[in-house]
C-alpha atoms as a PDB file:
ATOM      1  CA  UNK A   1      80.160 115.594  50.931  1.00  0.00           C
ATOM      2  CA  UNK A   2      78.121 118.501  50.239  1.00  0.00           C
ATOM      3  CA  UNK A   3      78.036 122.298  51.706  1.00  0.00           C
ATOM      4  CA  UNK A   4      75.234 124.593  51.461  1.00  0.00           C
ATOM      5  CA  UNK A   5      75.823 128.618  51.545  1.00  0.00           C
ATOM      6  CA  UNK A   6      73.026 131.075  52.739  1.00  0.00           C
ATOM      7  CA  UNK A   7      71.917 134.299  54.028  1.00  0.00           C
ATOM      8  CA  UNK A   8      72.263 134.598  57.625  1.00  0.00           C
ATOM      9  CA  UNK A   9      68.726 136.053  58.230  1.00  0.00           C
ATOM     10  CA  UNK A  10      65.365 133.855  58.353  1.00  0.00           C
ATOM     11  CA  UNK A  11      66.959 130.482  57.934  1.00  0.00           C
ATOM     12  CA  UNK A  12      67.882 128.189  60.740  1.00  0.00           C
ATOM     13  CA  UNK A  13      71.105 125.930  60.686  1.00  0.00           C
ATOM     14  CA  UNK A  14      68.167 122.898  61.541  1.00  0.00           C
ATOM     15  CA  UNK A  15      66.471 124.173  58.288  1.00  0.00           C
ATOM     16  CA  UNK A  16      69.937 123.447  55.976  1.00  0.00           C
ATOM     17  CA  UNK A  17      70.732 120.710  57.524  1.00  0.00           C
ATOM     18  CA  UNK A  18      66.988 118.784  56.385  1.00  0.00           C
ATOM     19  CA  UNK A  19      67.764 120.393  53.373  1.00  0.00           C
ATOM     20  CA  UNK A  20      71.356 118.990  53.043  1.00  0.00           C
ATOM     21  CA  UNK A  21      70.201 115.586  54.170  1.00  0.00           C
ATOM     22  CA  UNK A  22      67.041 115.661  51.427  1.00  0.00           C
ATOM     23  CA  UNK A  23      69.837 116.522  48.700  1.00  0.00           C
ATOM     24  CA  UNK A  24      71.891 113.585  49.441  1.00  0.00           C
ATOM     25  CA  UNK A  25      68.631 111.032  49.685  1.00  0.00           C
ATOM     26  CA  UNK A  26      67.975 112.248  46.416  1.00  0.00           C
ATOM     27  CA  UNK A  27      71.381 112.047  45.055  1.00  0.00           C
ATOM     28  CA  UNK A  28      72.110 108.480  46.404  1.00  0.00           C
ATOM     29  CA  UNK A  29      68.467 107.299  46.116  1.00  0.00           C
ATOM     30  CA  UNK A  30      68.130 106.033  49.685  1.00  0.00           C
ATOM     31  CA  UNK A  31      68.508 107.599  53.324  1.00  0.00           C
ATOM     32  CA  UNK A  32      71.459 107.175  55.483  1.00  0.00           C
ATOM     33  CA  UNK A  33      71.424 105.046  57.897  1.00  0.00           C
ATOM     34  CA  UNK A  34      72.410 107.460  60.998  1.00  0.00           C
ATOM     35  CA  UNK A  35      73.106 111.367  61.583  1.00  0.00           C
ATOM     36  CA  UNK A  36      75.283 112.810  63.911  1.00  0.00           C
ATOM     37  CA  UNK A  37      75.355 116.327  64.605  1.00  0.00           C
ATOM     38  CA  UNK A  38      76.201 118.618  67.319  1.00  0.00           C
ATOM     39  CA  UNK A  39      73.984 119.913  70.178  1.00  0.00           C
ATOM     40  CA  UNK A  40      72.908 122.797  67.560  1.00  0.00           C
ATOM     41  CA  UNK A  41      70.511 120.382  65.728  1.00  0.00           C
ATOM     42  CA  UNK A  42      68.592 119.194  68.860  1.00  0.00           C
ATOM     43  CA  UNK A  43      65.174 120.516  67.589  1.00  0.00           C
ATOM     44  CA  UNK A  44      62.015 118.774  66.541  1.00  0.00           C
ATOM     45  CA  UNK A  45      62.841 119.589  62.984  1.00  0.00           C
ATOM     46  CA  UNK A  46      65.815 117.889  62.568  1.00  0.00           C
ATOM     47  CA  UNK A  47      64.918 114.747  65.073  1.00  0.00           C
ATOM     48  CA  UNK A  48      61.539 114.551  63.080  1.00  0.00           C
ATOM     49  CA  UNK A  49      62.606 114.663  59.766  1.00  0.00           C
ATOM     50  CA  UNK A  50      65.501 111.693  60.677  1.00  0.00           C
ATOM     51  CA  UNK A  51      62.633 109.360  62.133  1.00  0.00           C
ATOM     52  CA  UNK A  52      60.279 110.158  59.152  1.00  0.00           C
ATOM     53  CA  UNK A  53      63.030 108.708  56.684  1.00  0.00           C
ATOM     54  CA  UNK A  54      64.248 106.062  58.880  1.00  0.00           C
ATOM     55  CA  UNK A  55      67.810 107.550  59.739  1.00  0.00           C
ATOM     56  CA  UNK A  56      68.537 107.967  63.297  1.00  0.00           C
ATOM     57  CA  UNK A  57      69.863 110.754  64.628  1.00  0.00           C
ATOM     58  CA  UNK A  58      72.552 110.905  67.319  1.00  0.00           C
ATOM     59  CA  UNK A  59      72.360 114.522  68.876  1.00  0.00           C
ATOM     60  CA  UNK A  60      73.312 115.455  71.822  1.00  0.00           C
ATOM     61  CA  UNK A  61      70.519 116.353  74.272  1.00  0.00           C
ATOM     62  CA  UNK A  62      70.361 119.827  75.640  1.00  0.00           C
ATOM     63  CA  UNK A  63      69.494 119.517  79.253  1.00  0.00           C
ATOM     64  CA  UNK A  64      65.740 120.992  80.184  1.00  0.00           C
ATOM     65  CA  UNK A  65      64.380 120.455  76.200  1.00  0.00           C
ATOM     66  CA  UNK A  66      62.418 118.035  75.181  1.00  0.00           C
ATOM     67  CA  UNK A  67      62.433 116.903  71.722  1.00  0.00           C
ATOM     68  CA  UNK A  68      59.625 114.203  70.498  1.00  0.00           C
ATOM     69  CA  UNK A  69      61.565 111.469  68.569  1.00  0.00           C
ATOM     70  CA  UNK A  70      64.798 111.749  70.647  1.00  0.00           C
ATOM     71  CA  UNK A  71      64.881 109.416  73.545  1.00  0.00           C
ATOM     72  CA  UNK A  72      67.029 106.618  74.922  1.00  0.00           C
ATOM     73  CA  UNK A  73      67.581 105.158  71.634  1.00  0.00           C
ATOM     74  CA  UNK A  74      69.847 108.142  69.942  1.00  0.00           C
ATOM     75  CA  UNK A  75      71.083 109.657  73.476  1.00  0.00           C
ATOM     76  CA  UNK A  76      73.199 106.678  74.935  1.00  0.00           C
ATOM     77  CA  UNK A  77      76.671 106.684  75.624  1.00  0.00           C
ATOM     78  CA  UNK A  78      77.768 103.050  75.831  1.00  0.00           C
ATOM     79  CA  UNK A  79      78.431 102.777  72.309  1.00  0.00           C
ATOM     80  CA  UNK A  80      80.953 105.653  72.780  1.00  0.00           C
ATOM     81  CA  UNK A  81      82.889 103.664  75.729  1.00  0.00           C
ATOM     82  CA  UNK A  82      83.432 101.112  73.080  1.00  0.00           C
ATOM     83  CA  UNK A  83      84.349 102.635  70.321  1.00  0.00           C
ATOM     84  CA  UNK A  84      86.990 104.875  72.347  1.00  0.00           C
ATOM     85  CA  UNK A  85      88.484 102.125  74.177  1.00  0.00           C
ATOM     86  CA  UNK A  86      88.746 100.333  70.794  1.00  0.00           C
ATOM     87  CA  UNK A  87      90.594 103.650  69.070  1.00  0.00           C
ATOM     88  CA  UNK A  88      92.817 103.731  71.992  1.00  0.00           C
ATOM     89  CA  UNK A  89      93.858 100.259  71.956  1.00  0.00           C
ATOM     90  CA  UNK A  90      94.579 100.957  68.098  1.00  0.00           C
ATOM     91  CA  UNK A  91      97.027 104.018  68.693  1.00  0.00           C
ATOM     92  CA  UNK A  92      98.712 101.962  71.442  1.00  0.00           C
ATOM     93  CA  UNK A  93      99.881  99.288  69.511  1.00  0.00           C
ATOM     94  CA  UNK A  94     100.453 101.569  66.630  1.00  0.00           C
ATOM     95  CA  UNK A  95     102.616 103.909  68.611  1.00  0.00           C
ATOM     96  CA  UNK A  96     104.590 100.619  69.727  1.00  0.00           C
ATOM     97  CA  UNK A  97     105.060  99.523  66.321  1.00  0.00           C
ATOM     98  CA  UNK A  98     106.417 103.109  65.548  1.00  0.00           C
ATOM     99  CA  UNK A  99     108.619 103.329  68.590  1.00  0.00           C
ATOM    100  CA  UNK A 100     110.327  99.756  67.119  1.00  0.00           C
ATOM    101  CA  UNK A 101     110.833 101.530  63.942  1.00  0.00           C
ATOM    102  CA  UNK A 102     112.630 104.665  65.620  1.00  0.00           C
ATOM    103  CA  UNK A 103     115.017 103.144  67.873  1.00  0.00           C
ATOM    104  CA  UNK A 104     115.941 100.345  65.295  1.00  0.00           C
ATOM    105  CA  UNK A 105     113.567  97.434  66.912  1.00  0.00           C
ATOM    106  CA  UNK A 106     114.971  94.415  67.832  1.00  0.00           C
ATOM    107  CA  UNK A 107     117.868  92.531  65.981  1.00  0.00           C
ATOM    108  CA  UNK A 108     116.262  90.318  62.634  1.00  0.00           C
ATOM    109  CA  UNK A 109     113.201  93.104  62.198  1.00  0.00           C
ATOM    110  CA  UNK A 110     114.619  95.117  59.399  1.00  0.00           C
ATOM    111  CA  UNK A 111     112.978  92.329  56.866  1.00  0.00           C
ATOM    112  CA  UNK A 112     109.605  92.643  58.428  1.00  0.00           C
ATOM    113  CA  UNK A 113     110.325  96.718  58.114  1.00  0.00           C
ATOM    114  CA  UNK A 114     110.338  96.322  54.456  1.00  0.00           C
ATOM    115  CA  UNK A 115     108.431  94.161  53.887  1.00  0.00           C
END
């Protein structure tokens, strides 16, 4: 993790970020493999400097702008669907293995418990 503190005049948020990115390519020797970031960083700098180091960026569009570089492959939400439905499956069965574990659970559990 790295931060980066500057003047608020004459440098853009997009501007750090490339900057932030180029730090940690340098400190780890290779790219990332993906970026995500916020609907701030939906600019041809930021879009451009991911595809010209291989790392794609996932950025949320902002409706009306076109960016070169962002398309179909960075701006699709199916592989949110999945991952949600997979995180809420997750807390379900965690929250049912809790609930066991604050009412007592079933008779014969309290060796699994400590286990």
């Amino acid at each position: 993790m790295q931060a980066l503190v500057s003047t608020d005049h004459g440098v853009t948020e997009p501007a750090m970020a490339t900057e932030l990115v180029a730090r940690q390519i340098d400190l780890a020797e290779h790219a990332p493999e993906s970026l995500g970031a916020d609907k701030g960083y939906h600019s041809a700098e930021v879009v451009g400097f991911c595809r010209a180091h291989s790392i794609r960026p996932h950025v949320p569009t902002i409706q009306g702008r076109q960016v070169p570089g962002l398309d179909g492959r960075t701006t699709r939400k199916r592989g949110v669907a999945r991952v949600g439905l997979s995180t809420l499956l997750i807390l379900t069965a965690y929250n049912l293995v809790r609930r066991g574990k604050l009412l007592g659970g079933p008779p014969g559990t309290e060796r699994l418990a400590t286990a």
